[in-house]
Protein backbone atom coordinates (compact mmCIF):
# COMPACT_ATOMS: atom_id res chain seq x y z
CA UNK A 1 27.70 23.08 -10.17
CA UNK A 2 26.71 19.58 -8.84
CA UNK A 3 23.46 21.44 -7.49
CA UNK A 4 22.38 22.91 -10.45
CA UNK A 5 22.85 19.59 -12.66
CA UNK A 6 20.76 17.60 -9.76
CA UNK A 7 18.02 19.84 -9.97
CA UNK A 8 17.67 20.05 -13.68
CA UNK A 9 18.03 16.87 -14.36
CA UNK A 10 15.12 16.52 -12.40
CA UNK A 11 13.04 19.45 -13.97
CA UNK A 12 14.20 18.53 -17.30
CA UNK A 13 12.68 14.85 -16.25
CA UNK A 14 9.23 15.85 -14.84
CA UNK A 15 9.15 18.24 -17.95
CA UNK A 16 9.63 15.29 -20.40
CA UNK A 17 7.28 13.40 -18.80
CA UNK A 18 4.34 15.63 -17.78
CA UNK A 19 4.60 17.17 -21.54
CA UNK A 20 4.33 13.44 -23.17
CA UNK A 21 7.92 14.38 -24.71
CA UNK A 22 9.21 10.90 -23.51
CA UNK A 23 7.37 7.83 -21.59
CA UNK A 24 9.01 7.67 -18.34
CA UNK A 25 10.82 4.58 -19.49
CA UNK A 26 12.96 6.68 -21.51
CA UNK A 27 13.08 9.34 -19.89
CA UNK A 28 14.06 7.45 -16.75
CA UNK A 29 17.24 6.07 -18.78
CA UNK A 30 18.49 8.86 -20.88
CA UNK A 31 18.09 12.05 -18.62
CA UNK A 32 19.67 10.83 -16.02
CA UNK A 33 22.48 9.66 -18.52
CA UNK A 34 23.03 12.20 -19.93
CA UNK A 35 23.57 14.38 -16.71
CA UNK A 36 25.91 12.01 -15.43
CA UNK A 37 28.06 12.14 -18.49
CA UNK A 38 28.30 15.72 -17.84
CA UNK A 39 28.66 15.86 -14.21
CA UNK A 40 31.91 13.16 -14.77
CA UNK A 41 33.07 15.06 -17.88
CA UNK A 42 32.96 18.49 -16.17
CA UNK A 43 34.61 16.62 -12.32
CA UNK A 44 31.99 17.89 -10.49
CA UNK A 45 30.68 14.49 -9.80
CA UNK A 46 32.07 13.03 -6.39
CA UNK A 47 32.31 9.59 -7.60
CA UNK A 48 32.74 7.20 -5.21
CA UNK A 49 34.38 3.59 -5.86
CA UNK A 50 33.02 1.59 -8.52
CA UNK A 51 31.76 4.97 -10.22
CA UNK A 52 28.32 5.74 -11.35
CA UNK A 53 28.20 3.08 -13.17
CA UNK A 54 29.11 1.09 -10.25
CA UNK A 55 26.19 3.00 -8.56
CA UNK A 56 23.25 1.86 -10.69
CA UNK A 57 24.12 -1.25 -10.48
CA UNK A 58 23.73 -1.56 -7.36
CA UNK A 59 20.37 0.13 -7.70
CA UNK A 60 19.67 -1.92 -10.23
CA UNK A 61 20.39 -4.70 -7.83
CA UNK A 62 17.92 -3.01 -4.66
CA UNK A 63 15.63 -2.85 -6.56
CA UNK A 64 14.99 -6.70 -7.96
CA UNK A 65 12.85 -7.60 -5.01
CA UNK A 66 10.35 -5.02 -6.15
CA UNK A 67 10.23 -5.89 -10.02
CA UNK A 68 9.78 -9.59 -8.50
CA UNK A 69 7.09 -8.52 -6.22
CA UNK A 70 5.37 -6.67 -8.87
CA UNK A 71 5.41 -9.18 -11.70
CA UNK A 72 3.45 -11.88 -9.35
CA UNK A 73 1.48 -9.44 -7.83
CA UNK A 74 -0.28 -9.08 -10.94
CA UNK A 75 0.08 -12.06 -11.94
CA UNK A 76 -1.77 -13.33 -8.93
CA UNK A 77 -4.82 -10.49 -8.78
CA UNK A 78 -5.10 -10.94 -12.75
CA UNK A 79 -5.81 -14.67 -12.15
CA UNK A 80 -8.15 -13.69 -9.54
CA UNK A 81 -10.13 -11.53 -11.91
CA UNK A 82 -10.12 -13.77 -14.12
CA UNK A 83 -11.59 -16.92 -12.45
CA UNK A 84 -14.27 -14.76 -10.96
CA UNK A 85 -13.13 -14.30 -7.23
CA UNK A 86 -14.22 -10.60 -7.41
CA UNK A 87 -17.32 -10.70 -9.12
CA UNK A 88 -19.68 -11.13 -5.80
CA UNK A 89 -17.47 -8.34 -4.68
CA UNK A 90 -17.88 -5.98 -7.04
CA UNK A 91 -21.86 -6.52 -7.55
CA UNK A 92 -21.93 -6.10 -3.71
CA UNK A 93 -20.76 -3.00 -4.31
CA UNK A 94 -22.24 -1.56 -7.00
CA UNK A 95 -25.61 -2.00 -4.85
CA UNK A 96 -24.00 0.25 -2.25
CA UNK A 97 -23.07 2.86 -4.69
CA UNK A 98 -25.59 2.38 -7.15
CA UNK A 99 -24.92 4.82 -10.19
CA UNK A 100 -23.49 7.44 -7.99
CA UNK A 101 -19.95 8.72 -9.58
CA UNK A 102 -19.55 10.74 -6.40
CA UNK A 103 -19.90 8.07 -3.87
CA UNK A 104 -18.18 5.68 -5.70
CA UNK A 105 -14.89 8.24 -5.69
CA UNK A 106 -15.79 9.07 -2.01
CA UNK A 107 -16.40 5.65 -0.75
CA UNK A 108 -13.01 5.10 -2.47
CA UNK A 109 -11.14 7.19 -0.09
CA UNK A 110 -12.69 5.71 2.94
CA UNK A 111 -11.63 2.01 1.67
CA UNK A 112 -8.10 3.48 0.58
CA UNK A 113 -7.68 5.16 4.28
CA UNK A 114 -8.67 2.42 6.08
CA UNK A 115 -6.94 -0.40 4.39
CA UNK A 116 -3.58 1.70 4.83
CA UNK A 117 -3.67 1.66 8.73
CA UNK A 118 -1.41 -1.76 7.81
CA UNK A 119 1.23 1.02 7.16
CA UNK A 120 1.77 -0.89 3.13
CA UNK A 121 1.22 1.03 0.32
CA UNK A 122 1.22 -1.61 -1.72
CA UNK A 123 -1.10 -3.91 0.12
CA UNK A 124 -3.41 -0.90 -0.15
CA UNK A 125 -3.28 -0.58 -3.54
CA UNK A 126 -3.56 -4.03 -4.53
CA UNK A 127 -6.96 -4.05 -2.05
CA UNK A 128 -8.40 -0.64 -3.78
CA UNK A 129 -7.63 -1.30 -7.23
CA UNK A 130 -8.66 -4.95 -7.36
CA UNK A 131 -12.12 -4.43 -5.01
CA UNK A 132 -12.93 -0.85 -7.45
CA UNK A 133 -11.56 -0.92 -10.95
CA UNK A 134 -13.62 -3.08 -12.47
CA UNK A 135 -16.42 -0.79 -11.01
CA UNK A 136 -15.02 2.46 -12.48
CA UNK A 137 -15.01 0.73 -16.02
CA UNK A 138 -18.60 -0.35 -15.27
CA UNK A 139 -19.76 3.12 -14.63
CA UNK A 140 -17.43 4.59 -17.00
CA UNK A 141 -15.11 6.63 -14.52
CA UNK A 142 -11.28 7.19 -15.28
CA UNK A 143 -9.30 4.84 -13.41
CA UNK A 144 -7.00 8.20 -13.46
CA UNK A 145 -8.81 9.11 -10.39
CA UNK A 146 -9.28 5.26 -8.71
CA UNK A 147 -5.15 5.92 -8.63
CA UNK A 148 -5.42 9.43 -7.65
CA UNK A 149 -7.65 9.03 -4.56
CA UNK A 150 -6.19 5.92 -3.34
CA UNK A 151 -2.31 7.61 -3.68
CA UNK A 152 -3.73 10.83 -1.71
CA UNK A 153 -5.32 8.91 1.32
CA UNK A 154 -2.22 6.21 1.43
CA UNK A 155 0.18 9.48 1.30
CA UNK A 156 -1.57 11.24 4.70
CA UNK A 157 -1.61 7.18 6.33
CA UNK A 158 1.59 6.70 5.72
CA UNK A 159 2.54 8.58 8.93
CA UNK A 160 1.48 5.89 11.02
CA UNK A 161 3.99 5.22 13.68
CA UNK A 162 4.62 1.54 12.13
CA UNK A 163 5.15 3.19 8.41
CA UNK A 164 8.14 3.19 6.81
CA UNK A 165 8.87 7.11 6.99
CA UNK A 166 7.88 7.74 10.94
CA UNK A 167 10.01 4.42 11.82
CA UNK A 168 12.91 5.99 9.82
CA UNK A 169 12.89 9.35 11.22
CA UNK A 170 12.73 7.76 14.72
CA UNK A 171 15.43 5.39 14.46
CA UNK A 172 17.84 8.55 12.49
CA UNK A 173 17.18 10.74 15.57
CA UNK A 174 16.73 7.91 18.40
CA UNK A 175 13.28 9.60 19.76
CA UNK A 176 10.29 7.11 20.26
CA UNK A 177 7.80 6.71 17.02
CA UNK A 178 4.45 7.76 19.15
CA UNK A 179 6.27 10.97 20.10
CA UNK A 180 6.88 12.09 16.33
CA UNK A 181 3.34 10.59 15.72
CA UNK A 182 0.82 11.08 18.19
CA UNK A 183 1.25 14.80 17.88
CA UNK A 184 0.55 14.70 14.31
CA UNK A 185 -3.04 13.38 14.75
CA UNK A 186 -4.68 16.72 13.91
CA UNK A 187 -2.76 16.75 11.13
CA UNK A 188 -3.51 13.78 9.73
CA UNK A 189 -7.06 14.07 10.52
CA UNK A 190 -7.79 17.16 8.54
CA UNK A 191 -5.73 15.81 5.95
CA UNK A 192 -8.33 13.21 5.51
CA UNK A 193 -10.93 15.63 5.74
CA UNK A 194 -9.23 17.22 2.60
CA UNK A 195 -8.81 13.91 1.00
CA UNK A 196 -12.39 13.25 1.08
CA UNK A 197 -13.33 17.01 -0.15
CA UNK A 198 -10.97 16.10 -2.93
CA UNK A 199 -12.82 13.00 -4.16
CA UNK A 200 -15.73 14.58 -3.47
CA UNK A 201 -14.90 16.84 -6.60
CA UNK A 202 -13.46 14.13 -8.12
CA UNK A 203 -16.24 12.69 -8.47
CA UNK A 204 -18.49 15.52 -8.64
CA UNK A 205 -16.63 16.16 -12.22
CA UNK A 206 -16.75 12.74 -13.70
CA UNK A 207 -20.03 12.67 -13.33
CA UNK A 208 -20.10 16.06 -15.40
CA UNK A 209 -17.93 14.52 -17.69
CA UNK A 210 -20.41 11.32 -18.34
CA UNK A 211 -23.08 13.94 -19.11
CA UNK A 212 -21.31 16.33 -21.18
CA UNK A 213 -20.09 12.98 -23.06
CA UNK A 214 -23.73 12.35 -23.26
CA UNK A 215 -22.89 8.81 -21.39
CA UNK A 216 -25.69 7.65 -18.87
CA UNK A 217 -24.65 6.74 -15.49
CA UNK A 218 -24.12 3.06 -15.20
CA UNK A 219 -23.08 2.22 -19.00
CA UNK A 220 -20.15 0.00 -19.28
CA UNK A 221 -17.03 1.03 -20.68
CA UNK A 222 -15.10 -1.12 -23.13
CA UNK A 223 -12.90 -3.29 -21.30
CA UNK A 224 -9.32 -3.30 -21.21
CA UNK A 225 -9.67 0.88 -21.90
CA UNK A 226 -8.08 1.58 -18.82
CA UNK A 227 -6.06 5.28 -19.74
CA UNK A 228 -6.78 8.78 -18.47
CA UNK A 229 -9.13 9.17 -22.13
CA UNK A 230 -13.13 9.63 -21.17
CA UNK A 231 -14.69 6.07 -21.24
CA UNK A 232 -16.16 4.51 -24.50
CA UNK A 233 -19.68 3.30 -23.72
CA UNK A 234 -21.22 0.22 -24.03
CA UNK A 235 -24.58 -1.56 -24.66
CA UNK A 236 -25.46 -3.10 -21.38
CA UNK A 237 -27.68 -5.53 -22.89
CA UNK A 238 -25.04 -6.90 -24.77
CA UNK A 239 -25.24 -11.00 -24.16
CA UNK A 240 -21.40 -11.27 -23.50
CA UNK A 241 -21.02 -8.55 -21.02
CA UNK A 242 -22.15 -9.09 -17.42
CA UNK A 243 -23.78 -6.02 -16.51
CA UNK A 244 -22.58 -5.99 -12.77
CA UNK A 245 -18.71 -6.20 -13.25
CA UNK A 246 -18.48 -5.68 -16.82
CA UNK A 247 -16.50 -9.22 -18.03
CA UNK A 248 -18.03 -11.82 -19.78
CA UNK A 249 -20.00 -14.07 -16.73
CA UNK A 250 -19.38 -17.03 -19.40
CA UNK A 251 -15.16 -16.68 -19.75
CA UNK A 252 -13.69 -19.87 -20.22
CA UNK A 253 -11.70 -18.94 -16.99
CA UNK A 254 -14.13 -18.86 -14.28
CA UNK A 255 -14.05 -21.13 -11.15
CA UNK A 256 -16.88 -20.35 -9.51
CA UNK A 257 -16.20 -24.22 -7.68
CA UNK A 258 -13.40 -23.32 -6.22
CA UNK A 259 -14.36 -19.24 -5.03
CA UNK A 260 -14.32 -20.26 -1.28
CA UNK A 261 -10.37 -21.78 -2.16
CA UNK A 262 -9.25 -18.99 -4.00
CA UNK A 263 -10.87 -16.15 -1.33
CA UNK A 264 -9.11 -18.44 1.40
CA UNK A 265 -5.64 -18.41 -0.37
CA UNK A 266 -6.57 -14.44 -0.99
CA UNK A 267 -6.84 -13.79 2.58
CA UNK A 268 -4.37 -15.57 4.04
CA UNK A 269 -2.01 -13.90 1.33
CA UNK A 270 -3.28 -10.23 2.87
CA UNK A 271 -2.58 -11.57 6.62
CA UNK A 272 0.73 -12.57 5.99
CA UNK A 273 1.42 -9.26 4.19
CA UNK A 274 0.29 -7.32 6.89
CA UNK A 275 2.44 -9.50 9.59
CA UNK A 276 5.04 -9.67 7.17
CA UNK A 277 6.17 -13.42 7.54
CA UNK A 278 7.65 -13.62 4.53
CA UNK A 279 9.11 -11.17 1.83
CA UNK A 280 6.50 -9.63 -0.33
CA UNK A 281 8.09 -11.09 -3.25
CA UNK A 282 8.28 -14.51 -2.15
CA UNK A 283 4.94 -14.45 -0.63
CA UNK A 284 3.01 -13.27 -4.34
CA UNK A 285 5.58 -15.68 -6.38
CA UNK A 286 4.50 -18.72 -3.47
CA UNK A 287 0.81 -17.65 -3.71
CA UNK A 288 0.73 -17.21 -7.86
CA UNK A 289 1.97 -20.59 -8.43
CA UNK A 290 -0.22 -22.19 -5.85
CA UNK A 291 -3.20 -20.46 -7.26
CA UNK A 292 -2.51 -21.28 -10.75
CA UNK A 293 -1.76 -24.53 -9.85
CA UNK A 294 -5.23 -25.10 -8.17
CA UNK A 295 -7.56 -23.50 -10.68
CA UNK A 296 -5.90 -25.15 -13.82
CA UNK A 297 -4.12 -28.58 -12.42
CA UNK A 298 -4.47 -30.59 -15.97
CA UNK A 299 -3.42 -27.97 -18.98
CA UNK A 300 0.06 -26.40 -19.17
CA UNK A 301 -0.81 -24.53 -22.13
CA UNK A 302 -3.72 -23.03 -20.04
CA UNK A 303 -0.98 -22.26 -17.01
CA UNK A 304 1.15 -20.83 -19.52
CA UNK A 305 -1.62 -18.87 -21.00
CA UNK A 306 -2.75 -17.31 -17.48
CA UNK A 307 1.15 -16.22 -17.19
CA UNK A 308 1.29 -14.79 -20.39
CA UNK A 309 -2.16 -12.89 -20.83
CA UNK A 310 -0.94 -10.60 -18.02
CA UNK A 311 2.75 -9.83 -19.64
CA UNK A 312 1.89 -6.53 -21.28
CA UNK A 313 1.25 -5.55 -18.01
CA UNK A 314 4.60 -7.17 -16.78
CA UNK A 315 6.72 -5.64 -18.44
CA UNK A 316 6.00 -2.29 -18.94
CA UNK A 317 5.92 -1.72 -14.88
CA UNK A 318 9.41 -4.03 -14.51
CA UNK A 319 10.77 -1.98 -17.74
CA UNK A 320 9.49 1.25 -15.54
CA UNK A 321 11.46 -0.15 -11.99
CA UNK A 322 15.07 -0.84 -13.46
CA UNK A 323 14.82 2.35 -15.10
CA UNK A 324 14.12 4.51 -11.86
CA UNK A 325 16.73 2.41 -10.25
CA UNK A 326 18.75 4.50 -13.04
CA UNK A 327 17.63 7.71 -11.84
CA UNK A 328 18.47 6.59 -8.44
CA UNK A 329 22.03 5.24 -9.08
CA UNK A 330 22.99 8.78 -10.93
CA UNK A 331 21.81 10.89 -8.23
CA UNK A 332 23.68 8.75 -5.50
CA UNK A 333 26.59 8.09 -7.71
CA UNK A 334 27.60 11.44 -8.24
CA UNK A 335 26.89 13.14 -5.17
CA UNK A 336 24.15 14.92 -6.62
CA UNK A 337 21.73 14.14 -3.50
CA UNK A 338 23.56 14.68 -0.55
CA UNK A 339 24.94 17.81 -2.43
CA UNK A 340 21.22 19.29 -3.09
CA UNK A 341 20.23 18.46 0.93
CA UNK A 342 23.60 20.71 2.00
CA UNK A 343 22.31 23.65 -0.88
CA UNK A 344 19.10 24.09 1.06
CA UNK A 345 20.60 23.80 4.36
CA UNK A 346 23.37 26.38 3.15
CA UNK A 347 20.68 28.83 1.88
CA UNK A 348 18.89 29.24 5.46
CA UNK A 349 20.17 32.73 6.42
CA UNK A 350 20.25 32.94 10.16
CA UNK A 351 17.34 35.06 10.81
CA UNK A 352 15.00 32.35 9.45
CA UNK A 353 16.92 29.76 12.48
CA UNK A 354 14.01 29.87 14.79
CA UNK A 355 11.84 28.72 11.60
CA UNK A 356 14.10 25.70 10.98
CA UNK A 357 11.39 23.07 11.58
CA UNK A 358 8.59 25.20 9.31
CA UNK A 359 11.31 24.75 6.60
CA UNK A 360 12.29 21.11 7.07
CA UNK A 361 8.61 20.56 6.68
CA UNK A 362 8.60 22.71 3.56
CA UNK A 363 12.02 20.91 2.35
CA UNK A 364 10.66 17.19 3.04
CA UNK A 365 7.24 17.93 0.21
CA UNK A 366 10.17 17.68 -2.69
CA UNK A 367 12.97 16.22 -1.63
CA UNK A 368 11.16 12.76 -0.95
CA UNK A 369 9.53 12.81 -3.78
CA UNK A 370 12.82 12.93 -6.02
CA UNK A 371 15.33 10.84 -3.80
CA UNK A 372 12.91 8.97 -1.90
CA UNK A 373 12.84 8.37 2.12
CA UNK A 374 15.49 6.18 2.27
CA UNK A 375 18.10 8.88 1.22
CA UNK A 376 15.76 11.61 2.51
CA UNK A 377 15.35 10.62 6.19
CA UNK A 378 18.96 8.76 6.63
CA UNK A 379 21.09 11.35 4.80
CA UNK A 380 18.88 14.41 4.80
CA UNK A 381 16.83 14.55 8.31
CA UNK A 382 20.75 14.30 10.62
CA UNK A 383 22.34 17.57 8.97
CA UNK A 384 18.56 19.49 9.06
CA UNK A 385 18.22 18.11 12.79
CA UNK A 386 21.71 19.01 13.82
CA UNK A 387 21.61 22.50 12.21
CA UNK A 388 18.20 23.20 13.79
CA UNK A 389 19.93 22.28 17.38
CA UNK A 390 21.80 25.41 17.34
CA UNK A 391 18.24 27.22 17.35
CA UNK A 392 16.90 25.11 20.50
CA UNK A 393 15.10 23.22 18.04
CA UNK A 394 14.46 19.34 19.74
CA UNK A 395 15.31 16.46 17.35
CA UNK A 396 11.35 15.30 18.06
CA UNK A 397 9.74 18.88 16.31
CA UNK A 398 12.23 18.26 13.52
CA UNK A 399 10.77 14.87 13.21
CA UNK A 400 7.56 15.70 12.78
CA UNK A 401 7.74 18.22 10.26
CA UNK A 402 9.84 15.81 8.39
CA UNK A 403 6.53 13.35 7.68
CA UNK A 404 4.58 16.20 6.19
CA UNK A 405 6.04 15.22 2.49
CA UNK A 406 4.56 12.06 2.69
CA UNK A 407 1.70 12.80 0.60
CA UNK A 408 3.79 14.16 -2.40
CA UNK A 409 6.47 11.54 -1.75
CA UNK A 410 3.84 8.57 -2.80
CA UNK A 411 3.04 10.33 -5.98
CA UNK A 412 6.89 10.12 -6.88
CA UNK A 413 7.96 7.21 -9.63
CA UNK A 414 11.12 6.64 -7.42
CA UNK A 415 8.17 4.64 -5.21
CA UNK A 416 7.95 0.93 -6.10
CA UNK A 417 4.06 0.91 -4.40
CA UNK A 418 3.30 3.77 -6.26
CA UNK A 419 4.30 2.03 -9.43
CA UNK A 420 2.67 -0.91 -8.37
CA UNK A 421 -0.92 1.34 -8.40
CA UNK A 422 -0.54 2.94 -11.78
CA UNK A 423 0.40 -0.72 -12.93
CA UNK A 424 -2.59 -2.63 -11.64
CA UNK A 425 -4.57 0.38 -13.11
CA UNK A 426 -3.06 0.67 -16.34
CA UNK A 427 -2.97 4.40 -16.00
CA UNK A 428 -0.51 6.66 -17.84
CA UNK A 429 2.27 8.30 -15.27
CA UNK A 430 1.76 11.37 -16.91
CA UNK A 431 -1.94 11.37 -16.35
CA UNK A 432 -1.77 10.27 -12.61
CA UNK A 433 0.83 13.15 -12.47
CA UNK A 434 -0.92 15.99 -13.32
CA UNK A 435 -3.72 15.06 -11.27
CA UNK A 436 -2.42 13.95 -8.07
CA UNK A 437 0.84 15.91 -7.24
CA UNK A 438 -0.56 19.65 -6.91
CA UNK A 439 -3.42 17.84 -4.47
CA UNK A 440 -0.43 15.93 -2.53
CA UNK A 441 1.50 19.56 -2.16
CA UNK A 442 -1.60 20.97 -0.76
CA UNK A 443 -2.40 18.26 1.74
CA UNK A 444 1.42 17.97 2.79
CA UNK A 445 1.07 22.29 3.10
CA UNK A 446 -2.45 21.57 5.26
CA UNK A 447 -0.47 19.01 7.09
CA UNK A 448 2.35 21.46 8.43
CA UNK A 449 0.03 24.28 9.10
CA UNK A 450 -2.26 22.11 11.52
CA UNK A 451 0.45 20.89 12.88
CA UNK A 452 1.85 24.52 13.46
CA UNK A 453 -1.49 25.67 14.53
CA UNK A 454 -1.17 22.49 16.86
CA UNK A 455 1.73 22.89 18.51
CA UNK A 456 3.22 20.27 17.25
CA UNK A 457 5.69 22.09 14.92
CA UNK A 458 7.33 25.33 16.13
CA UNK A 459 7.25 27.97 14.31
């Protein structure tokens, strides 16, 4: 009984959402609720101390470092945009990609896959999105797919032997990271192959779009129109629009005096990410106030003013954390999770043994994406490993299938980088759902065949 409710709380969830029944705010708070009440009213629920109750809090509680993390993060890359640090940037690369839709999309992937060899999904977001979305509302292209692109080629990254999943599954079954990860390379590589057929198309049909719409290539969009919608056009020649990055190059913000201080604090900020001196959180709240501190010293009200221009933004992606750390505390406060990992183990009939690591693979594309890898790879990958033993299975094969999800598992809203992207972007959940998570599936499918085909996963 505890199996059913856990997965249809989660279908009914995903339905609510991808349908536009609910925003995932609500949905977040009330389906997961509501299944609770009836897993503790029926005594199916194996509550543990403190109840579920008990049990969000404590998610609640996990997860304040993120909502932290996220509120300066935009607070800090909103002030950036707005005193003008990305401007160069962005004309820079507009000559690169000219009017080109496709390359734009394409050249997207390439910057996303690169910048996530750090092994940070949020660092890579916060790179993409800040470098490109001003671009994609200059040329009129949904930031639906900036989000899409970048989730898909972080996803196939994040198997890098320093990332959070391959570092997990190594410690959980005490085998060296380069051994789950090295044989994964053709995997990963034609994952990125597919990545970049993917924005290929991408782009390929929002350039179709643009001309169906009757939009020329290059025409600004309005700004702050950010949604999965088709762009709204603009006059180019319009005196308060820059043509290049489409803001106004005469906003009261802009410090073009102190550009070489902010790009200094910038990168500094992104080295100290990457060798993680300092929490994340700390490190964007340090950097915000620094920054605003700098580029207005005399006016409060201004200070104030940069703070609370960015609080739509702020609060609907905090509002969106604390309630996923709902969703989280129901399905580890009644048991639901590890009772749904024991189902599918249970349901592997005996004749499929020798196929064990083909269907931990298989078993890893959902069940990261709706308990995350923390619960996956800790509570999950031991029973899967130690039933696949009894089929001369090695702990290592096991392993590596179990990093095949990865590219579904950033798509899920359990994932506070993930969040972070659709944020920044101010892109609907539902829209960067239905685009990205049947293209994850596939590349996390392509992922375990080549690595089949490889060797590297028995079958």
């Amino acid at each position: 009984m505890i199996v059913f409710l856990g997965f249809a709380m989660i279908a009914v969830f995903m339905f609510l959402i991808l349908t536009k029944r609910l925003t995932p705010v609500i949905a977040l708070i009330l389906v997961p609720g509501v299944f609770a009440v009836i897993a503790q009213a029926t005594g199916v629920a194996n509550v543990p101390d403190g109840g579920v109750t008990g049990a969000i809090m404590r998610s609640i509680s996990d997860f304040a470092p993120t909502a932290a993390l996220l509120v300066f993060a935009i607070i800090y890359f909103g002030l950036m945009i707005d005193v003008g640090l990305f401007d160069p940037l962005i004309r820079g690369i507009l000559r690169m990609v000219g009017n080109s839709p496709v390359r734009l999309v394409v050249g997207t992937a390439v910057l996303a896959t690169v910048v996530s060899f750090d092994g940070d999904g949020s660092t890579t977001f916060i790179i993409t999105v800040s470098a490109l979305l001003p671009i994609y509302l200059r040329l009129g292209l949904s930031p639906v797919v900036l989000t899409v692109v970048a989730c898909m080629a972080n996803g196939v990254m994040n198997i890098v032997p320093w990332g959070g999943p391959t570092i997990r599954a190594a410690t959980v079954l005490n085998v060296p990271p380069d051994a789950l990860f090295l044989p994964m390379l053709p995997s990963m590589g034609a994952a990125i192959g597919m990545v970049l057929v993917f924005a290929f198309l991408l782009g390929r049909a929002e350039s179709r779009r643009l001309q169906s719409a009757g939009v020329p290539e290059g025409l600004l969009t309005a700004p702050g129109r950010r949604g999965g919608g088709a762009a709204v056009a603009l006059d180019a020649t319009a005196p308060n629009v820059d043509v290049a990055t489409g803001l106004d190059p005469n906003r009261a913000t802009l410090r073009p005096k102190l550009i070489w201080f902010n790009f200094g604090l910038t990168v500094v900020l992104l080295v100290m990410l990457v060798l993680n001196v300092l929490p994340l959180a700390l490190l964007f709240m340090g950097a915000s106030a620094i920054a605003i501190l700098v580029n207005f010293p005399t006016n409060v009200a201004d200070q104030a003013e940069r703070i609370k221009v960015h609080g739509p933004a702020i609060v609907s992606v905090v509002a969106l954390v604390f309630s996923a750390a709902v969703l989280v505390g129901v399905l580890d406060g009644t048991g639901m999770d590890s009772a749904m990992a024991n189902a599918i183990v249970e349901l592997v009939p005996p004749e499929l043994g020798p196929w064990f690591a083909v269907i931990t693979g298989l078993v890893s594309i959902p069940m990261t994406f709706i308990m995350g890898n923390d619960a996956f790879y800790f509570g999950v990958l031991p029973v899967l490993a130690d039933a696949a033993s009894n089929y001369g299975i090695t702990a290592v094969e096991i392993g590596r299938a179990s990093i095949v999800g990865q590219p579904v598992h950033m798509t899920s809203p359990l994932v506070p980088a993930t969040l972070l992207l659709i944020s920044l972007a101010s892109v609907d959940l539902a829209d960067f759902h239905k685009k990205v998570i049947w293209r994850g599936a596939i590349l996390a499918v392509l992922m375990l065949g080549v690595a089949i085909l490889a060797g590297a996963v028995p079958a």
